[in-house]
N, C-alpha and C. Protein backbone atom coordinates (compact mmCIF):
# COMPACT_ATOMS: atom_id res chain seq x y z
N UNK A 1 112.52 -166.57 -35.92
CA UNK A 1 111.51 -166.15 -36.88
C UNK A 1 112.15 -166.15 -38.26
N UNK A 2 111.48 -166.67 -39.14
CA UNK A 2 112.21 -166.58 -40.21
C UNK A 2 112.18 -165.21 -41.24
N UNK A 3 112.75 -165.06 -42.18
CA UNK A 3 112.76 -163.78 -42.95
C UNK A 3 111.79 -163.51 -43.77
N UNK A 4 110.21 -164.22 -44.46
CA UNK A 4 109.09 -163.88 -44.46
C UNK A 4 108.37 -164.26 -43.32
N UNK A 5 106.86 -163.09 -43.20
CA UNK A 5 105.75 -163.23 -42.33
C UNK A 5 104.86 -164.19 -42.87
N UNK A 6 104.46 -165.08 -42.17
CA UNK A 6 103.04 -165.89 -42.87
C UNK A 6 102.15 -165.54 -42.20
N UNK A 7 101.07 -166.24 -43.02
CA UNK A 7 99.74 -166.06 -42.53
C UNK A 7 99.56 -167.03 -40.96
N UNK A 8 100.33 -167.64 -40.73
CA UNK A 8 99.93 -168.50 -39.40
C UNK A 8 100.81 -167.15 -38.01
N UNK A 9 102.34 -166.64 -38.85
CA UNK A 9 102.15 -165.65 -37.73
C UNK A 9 101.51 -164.57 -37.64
N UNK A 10 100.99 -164.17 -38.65
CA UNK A 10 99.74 -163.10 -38.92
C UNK A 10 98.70 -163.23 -37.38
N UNK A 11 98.06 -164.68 -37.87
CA UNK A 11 96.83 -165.03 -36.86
C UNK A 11 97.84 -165.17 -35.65
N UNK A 12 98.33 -165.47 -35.30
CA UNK A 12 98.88 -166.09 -33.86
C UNK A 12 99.19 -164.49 -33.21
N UNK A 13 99.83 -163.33 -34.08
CA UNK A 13 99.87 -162.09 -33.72
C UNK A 13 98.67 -161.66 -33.10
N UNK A 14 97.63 -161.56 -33.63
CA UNK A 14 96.41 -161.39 -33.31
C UNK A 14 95.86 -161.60 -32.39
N UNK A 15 96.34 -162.98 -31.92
CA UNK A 15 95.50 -163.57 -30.23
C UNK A 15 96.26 -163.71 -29.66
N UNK A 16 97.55 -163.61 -29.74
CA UNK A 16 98.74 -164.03 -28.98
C UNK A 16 99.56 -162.00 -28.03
N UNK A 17 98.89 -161.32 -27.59
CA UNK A 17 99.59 -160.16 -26.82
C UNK A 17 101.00 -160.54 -27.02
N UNK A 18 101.95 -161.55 -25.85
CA UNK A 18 103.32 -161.79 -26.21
C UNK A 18 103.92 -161.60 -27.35
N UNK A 19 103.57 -162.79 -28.25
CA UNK A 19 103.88 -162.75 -29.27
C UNK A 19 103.94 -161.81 -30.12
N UNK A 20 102.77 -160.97 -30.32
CA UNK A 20 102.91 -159.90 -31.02
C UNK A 20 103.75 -158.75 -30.60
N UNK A 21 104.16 -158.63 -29.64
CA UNK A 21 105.29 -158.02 -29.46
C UNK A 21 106.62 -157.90 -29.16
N UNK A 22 107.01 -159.37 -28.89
CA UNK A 22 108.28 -160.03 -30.40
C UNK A 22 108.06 -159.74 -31.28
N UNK A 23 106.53 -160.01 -32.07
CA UNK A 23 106.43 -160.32 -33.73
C UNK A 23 106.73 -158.06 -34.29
N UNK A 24 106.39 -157.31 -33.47
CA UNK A 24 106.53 -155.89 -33.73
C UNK A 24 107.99 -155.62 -33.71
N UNK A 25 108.57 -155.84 -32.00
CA UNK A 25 110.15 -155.63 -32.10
C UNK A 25 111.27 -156.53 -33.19
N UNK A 26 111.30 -157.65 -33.23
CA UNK A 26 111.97 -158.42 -34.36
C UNK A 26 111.56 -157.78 -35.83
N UNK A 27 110.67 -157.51 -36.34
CA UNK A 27 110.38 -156.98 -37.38
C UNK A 27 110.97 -155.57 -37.52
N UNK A 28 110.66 -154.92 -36.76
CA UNK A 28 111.40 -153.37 -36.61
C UNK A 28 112.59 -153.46 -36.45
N UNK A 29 112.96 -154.04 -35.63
CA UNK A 29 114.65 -154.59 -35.61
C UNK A 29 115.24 -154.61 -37.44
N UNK A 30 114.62 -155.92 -38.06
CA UNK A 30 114.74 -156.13 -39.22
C UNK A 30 114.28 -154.86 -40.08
N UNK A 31 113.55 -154.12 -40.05
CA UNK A 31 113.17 -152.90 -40.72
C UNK A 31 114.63 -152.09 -40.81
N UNK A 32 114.84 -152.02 -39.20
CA UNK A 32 115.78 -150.75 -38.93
C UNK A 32 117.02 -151.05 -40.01
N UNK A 33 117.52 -152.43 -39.78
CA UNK A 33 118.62 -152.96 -40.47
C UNK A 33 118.87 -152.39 -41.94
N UNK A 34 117.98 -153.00 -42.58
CA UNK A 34 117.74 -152.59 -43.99
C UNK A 34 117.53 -151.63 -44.04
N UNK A 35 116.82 -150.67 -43.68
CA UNK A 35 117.14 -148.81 -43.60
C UNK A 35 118.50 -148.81 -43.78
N UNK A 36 119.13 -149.10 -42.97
CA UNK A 36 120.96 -148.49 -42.73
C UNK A 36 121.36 -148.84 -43.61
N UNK A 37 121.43 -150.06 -43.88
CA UNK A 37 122.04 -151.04 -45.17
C UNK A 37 121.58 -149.88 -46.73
N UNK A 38 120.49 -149.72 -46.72
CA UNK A 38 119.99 -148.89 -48.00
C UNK A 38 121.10 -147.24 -47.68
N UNK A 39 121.06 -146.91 -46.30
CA UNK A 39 121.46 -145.52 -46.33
C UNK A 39 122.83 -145.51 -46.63
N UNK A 40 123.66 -146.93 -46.11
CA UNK A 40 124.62 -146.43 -46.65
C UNK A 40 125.38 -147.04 -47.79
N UNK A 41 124.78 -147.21 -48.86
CA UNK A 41 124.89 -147.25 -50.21
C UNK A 41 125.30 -145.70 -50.97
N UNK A 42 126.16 -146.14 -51.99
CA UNK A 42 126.58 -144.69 -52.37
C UNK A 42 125.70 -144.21 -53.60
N UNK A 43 125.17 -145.04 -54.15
CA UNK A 43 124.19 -143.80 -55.06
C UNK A 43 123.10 -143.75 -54.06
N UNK A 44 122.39 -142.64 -55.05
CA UNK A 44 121.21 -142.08 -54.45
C UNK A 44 120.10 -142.23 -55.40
N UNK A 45 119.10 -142.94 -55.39
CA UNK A 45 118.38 -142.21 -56.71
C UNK A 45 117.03 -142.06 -56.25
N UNK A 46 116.64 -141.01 -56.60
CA UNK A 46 114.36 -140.62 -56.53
C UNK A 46 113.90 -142.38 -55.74
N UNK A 47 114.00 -143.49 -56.79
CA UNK A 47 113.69 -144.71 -56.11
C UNK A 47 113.77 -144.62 -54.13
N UNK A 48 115.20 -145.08 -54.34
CA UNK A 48 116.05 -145.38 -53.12
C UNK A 48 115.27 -144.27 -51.41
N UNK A 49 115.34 -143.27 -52.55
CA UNK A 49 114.78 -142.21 -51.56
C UNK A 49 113.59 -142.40 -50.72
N UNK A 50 112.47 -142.31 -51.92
CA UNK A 50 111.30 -143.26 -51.43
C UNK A 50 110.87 -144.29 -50.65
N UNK A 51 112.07 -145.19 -51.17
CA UNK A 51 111.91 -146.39 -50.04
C UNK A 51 112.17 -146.21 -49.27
N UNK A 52 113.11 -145.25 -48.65
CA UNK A 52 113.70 -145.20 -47.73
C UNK A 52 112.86 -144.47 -46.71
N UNK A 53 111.94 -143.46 -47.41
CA UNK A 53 110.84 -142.92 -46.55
C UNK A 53 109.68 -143.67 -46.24
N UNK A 54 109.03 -144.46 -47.03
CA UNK A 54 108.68 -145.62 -46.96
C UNK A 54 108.85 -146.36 -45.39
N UNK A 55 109.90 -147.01 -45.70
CA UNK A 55 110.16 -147.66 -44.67
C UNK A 55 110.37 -146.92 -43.37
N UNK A 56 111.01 -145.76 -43.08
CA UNK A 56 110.91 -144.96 -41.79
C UNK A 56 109.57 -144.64 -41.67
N UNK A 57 109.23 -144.77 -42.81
CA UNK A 57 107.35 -144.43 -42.05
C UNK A 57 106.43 -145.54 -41.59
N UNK A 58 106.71 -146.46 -42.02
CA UNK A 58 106.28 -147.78 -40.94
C UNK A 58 107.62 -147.92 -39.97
N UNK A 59 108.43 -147.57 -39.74
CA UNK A 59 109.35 -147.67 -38.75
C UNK A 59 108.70 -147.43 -37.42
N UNK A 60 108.11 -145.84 -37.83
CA UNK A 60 107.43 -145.14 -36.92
C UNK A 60 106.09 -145.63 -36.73
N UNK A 61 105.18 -146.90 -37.72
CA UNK A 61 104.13 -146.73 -37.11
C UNK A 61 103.90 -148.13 -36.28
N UNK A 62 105.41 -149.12 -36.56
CA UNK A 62 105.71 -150.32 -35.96
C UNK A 62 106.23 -150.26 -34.36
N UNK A 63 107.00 -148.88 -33.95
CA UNK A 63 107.21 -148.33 -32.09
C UNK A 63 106.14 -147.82 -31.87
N UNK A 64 105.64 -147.11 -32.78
CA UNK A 64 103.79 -146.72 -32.20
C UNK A 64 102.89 -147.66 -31.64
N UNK A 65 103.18 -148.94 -32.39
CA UNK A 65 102.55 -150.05 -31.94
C UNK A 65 103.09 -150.58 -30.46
N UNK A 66 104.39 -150.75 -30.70
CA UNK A 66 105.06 -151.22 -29.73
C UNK A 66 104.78 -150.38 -28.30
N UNK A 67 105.01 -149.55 -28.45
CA UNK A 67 104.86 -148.34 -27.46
C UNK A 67 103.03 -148.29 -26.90
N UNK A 68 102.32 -148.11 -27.61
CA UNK A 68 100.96 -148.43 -26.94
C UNK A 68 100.61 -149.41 -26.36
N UNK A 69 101.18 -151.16 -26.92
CA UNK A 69 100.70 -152.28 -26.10
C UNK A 69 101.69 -152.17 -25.02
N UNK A 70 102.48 -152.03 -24.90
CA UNK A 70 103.55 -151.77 -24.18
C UNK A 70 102.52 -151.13 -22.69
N UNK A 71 102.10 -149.80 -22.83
CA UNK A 71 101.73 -148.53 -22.16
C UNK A 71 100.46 -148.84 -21.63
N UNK A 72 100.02 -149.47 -22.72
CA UNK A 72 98.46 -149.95 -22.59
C UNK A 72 98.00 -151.11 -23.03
N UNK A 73 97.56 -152.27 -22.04
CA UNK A 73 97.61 -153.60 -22.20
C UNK A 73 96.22 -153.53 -22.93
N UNK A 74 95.69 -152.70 -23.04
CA UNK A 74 93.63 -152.73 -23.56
C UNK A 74 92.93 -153.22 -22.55
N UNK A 75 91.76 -153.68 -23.26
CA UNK A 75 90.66 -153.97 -22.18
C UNK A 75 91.34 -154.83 -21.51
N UNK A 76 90.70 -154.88 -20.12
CA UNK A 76 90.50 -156.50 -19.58
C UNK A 76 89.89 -156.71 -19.12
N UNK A 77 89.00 -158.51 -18.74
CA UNK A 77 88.49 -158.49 -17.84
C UNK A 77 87.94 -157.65 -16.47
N UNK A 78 86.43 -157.88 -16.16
CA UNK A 78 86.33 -156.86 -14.95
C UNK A 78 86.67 -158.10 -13.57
């Protein structure tokens, strides 16, 4: 996967179950990274902070995702 999202894996997320959850874990993966990378930098500033909450807060809502299709495949067929 490369290091931007496009719009073709946007749609393919969408109809694709599998895929989209590669497309959740690889991304969170990549989330997590850059968290650490930011945390352990030695200044600190108001900015940095932000982002940093920022990003743990889609951290959390990217395993939320993961964790429900995961738990719960949705409808299906009767």
């Amino acid at each position: 996967m490369s290091d931007q999202v496009t719009e073709d894996d946007l749609a393919r997320a969408r109809q694709d179950p599998a895929f989209r959850q590669k497309f959740y874990a690889d991304n969170l993966e990549r989330l997590l990274d850059a968290l650490n990378s930011m945390r352990k930098r030695s200044e600190t500033t108001p900015e940095r902070a932000r982002q940093i909450k920022e990003g743990v807060d889609l951290a959390v809502k990217l395993a939320d995702r993961l964790n429900t299709k995961t738990n719960n495949p949705g409808p299906q067929a009767a």
